[in-house]
N, C-alpha and C. Protein backbone atom coordinates (compact mmCIF):
# COMPACT_ATOMS: atom_id res chain seq x y z
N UNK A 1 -58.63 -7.85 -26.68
CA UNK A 1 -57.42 -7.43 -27.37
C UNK A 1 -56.78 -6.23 -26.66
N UNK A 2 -57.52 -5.32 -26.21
CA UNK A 2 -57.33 -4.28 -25.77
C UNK A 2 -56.40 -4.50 -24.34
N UNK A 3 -57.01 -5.61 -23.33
CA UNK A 3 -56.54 -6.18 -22.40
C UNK A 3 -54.75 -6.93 -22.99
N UNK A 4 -54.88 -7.55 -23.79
CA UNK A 4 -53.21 -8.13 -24.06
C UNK A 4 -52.71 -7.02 -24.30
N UNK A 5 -52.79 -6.03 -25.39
CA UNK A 5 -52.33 -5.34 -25.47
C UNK A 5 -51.11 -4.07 -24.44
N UNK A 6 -52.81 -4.09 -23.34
CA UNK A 6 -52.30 -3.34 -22.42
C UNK A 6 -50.92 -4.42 -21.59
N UNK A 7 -51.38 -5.49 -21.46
CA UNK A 7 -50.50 -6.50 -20.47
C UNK A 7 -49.20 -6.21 -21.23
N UNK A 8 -49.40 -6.83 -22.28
CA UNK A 8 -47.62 -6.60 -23.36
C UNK A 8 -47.18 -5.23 -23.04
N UNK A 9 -47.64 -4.61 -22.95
CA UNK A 9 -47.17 -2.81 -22.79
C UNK A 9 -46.12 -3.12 -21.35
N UNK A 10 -47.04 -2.94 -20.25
CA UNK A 10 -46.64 -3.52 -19.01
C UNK A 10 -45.58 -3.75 -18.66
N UNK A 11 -45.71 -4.79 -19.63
CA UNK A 11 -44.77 -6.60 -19.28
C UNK A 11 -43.14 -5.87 -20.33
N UNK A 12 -43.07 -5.51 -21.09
CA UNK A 12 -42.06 -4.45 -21.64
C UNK A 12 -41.87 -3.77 -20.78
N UNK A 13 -42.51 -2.69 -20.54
CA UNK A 13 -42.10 -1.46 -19.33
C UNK A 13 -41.42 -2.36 -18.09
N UNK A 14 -42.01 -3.42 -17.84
CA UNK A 14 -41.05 -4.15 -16.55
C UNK A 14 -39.97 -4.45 -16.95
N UNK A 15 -39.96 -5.32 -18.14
CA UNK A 15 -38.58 -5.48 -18.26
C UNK A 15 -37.57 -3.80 -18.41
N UNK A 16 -38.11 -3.23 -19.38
CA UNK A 16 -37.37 -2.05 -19.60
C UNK A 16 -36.83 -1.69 -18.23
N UNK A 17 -38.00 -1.46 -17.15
CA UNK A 17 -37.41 -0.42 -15.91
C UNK A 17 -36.58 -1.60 -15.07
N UNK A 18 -36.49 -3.14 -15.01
CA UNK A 18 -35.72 -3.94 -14.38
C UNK A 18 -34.24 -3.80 -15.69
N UNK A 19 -33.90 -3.72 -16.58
CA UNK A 19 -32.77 -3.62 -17.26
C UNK A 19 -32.05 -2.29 -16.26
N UNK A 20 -32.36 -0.96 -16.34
CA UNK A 20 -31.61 -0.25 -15.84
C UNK A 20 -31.22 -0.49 -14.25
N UNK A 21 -32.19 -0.77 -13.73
CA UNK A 21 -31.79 -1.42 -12.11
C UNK A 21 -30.21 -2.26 -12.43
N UNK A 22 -30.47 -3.45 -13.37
CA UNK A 22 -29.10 -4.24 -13.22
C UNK A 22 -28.11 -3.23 -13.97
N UNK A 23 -28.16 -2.68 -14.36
CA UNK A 23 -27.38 -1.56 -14.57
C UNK A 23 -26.90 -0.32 -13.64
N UNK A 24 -27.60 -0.52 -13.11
CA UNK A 24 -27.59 0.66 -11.57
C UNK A 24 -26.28 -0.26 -10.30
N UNK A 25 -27.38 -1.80 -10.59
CA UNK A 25 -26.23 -2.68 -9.60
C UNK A 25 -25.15 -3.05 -10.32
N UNK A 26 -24.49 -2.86 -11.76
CA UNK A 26 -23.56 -3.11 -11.85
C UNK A 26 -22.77 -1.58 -11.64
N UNK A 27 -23.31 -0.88 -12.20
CA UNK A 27 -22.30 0.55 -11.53
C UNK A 27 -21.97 0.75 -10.43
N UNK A 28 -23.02 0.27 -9.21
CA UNK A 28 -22.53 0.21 -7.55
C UNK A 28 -21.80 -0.56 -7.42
N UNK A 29 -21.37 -1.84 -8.57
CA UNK A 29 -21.01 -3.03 -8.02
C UNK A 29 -19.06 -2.69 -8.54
N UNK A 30 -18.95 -1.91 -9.41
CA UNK A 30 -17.97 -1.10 -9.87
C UNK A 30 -17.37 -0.46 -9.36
N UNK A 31 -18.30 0.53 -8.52
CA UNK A 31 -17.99 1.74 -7.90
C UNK A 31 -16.97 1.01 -7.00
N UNK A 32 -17.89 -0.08 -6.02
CA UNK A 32 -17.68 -0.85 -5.00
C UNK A 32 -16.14 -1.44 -5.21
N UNK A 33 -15.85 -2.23 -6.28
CA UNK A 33 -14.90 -2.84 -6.90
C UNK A 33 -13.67 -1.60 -6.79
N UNK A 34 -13.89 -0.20 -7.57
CA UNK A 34 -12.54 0.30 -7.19
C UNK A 34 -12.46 1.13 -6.32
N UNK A 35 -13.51 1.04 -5.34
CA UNK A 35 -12.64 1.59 -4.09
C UNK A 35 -12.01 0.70 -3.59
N UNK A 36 -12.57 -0.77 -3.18
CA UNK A 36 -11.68 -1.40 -2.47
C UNK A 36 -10.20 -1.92 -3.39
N UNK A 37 -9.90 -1.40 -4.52
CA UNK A 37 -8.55 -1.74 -5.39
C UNK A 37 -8.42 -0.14 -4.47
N UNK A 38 -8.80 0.91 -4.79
CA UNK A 38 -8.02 2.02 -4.63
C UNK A 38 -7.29 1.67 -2.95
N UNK A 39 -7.99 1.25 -1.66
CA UNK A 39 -7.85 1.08 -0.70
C UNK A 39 -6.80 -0.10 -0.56
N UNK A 40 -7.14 -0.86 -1.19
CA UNK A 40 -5.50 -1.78 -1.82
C UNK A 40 -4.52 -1.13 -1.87
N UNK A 41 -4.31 -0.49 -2.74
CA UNK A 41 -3.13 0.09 -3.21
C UNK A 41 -2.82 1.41 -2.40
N UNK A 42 -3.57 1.70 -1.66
CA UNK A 42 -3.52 2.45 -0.44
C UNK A 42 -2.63 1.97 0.75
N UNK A 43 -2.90 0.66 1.02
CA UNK A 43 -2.42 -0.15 2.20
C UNK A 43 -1.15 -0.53 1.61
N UNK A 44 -0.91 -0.97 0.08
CA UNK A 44 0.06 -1.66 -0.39
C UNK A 44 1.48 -0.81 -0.07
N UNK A 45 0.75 0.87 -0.40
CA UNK A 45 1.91 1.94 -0.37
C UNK A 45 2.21 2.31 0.85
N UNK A 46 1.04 2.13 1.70
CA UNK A 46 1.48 2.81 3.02
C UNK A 46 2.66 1.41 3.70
N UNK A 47 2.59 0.22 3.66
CA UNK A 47 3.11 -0.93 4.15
C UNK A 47 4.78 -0.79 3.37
N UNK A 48 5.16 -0.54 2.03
CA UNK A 48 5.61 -0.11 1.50
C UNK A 48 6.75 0.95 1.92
N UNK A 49 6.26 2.36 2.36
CA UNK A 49 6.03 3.21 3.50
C UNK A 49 7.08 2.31 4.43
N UNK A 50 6.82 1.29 5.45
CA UNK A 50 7.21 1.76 6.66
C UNK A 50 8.07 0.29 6.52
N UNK A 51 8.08 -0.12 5.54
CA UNK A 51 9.40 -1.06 4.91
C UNK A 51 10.56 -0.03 4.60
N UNK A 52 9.81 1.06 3.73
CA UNK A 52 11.36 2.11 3.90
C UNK A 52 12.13 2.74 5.02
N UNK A 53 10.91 3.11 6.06
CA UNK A 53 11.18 3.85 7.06
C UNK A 53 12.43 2.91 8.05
N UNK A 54 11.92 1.28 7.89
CA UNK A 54 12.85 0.47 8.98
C UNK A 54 14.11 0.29 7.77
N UNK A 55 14.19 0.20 6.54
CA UNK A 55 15.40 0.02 6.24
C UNK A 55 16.22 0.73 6.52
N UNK A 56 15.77 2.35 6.07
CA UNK A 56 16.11 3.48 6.51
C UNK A 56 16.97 3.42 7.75
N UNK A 57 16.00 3.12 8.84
CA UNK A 57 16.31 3.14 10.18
C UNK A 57 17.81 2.37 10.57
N UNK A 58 17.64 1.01 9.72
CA UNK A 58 18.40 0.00 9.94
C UNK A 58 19.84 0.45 9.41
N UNK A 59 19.75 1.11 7.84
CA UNK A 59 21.07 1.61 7.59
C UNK A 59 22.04 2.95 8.37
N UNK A 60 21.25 3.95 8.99
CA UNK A 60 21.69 4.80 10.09
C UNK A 60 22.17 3.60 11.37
N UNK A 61 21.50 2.71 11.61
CA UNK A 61 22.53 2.37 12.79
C UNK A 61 23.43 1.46 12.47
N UNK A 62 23.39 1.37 11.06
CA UNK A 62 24.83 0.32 10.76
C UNK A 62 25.56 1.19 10.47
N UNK A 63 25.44 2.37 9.92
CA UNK A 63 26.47 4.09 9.78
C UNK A 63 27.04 4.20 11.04
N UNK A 64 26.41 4.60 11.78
CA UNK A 64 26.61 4.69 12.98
C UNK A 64 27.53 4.08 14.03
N UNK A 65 27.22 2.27 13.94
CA UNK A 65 27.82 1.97 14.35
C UNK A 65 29.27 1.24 13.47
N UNK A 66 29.89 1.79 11.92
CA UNK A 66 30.77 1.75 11.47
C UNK A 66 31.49 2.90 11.68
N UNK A 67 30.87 4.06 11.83
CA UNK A 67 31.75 5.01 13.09
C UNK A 67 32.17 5.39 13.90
N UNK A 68 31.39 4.32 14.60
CA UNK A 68 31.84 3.87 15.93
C UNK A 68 33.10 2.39 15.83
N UNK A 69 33.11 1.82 15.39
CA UNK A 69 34.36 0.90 14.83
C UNK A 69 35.51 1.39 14.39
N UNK A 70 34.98 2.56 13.44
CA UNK A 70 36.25 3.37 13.04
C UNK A 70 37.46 4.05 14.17
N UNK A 71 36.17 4.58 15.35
CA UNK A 71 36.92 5.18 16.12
C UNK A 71 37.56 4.53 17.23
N UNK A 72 37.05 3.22 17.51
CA UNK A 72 37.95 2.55 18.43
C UNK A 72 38.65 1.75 17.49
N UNK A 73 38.85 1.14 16.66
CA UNK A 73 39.89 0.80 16.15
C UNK A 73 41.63 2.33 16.43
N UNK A 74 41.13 3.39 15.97
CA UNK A 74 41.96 4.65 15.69
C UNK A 74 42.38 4.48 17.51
N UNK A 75 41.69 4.33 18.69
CA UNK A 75 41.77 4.57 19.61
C UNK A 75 43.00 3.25 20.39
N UNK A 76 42.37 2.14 19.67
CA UNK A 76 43.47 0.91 19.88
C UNK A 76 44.34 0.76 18.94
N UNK A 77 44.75 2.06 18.27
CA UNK A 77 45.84 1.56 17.51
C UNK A 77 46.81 2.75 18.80
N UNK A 78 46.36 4.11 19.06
CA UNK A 78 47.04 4.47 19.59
C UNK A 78 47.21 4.08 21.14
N UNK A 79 46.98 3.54 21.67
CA UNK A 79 46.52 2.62 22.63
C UNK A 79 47.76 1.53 22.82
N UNK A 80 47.63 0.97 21.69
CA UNK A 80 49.10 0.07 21.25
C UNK A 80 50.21 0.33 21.74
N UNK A 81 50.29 1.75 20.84
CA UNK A 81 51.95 2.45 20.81
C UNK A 81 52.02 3.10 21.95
N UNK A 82 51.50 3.81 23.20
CA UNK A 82 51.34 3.81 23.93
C UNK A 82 51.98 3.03 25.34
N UNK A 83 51.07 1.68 25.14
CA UNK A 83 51.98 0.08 25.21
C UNK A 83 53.48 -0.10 25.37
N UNK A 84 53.66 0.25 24.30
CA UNK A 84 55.21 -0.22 23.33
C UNK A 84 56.30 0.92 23.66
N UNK A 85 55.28 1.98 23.89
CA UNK A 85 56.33 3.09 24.46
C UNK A 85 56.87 4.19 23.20
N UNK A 86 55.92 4.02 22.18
CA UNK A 86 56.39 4.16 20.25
C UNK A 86 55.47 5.99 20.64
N UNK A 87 54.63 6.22 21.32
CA UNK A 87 54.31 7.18 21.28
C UNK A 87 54.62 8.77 22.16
């Protein structure tokens, strides 16, 4: 008796000390889980990031070059009269 006894003791304590283990691997398995979301949303913003930087980019040279339209248009208008003898 003394012998089951002891075994049942044991055989509890194993399970007991294997419960917190899967508990240990689900907290690593967590941990694990939001870094790679945090690193997601890391990449999501930085990509994000350099979608602004080229729109950015893209609207300065359409500025740019509507100021540059502006001014040769102004340049062929006087250009014209010039022409025509009007200036």
């Amino acid at each position: 008796r003394k012998q089951a006894t002891e075994y049942s003791t044991s055989s509890s304590d194993e399970e007991f000390e294997s419960k917190p283990s899967l508990t240990h691997k689900a907290k690593r398995a967590l941990r694990k889980r939001r870094k790679l979301e945090k690193e997601t949303k890391q990449l999501i913003k930085q990509e994000e990031l350099k979608r602004l930087h080229k729109a950015q980019a893209v609207q300065r040279q359409l500025e740019e070059l509507e100021e540059r339209q502006r001014a040769l248009e102004i340049f062929g208008v006087e250009l014209e009269r010039e022409l025509r003898g009007e200036a």
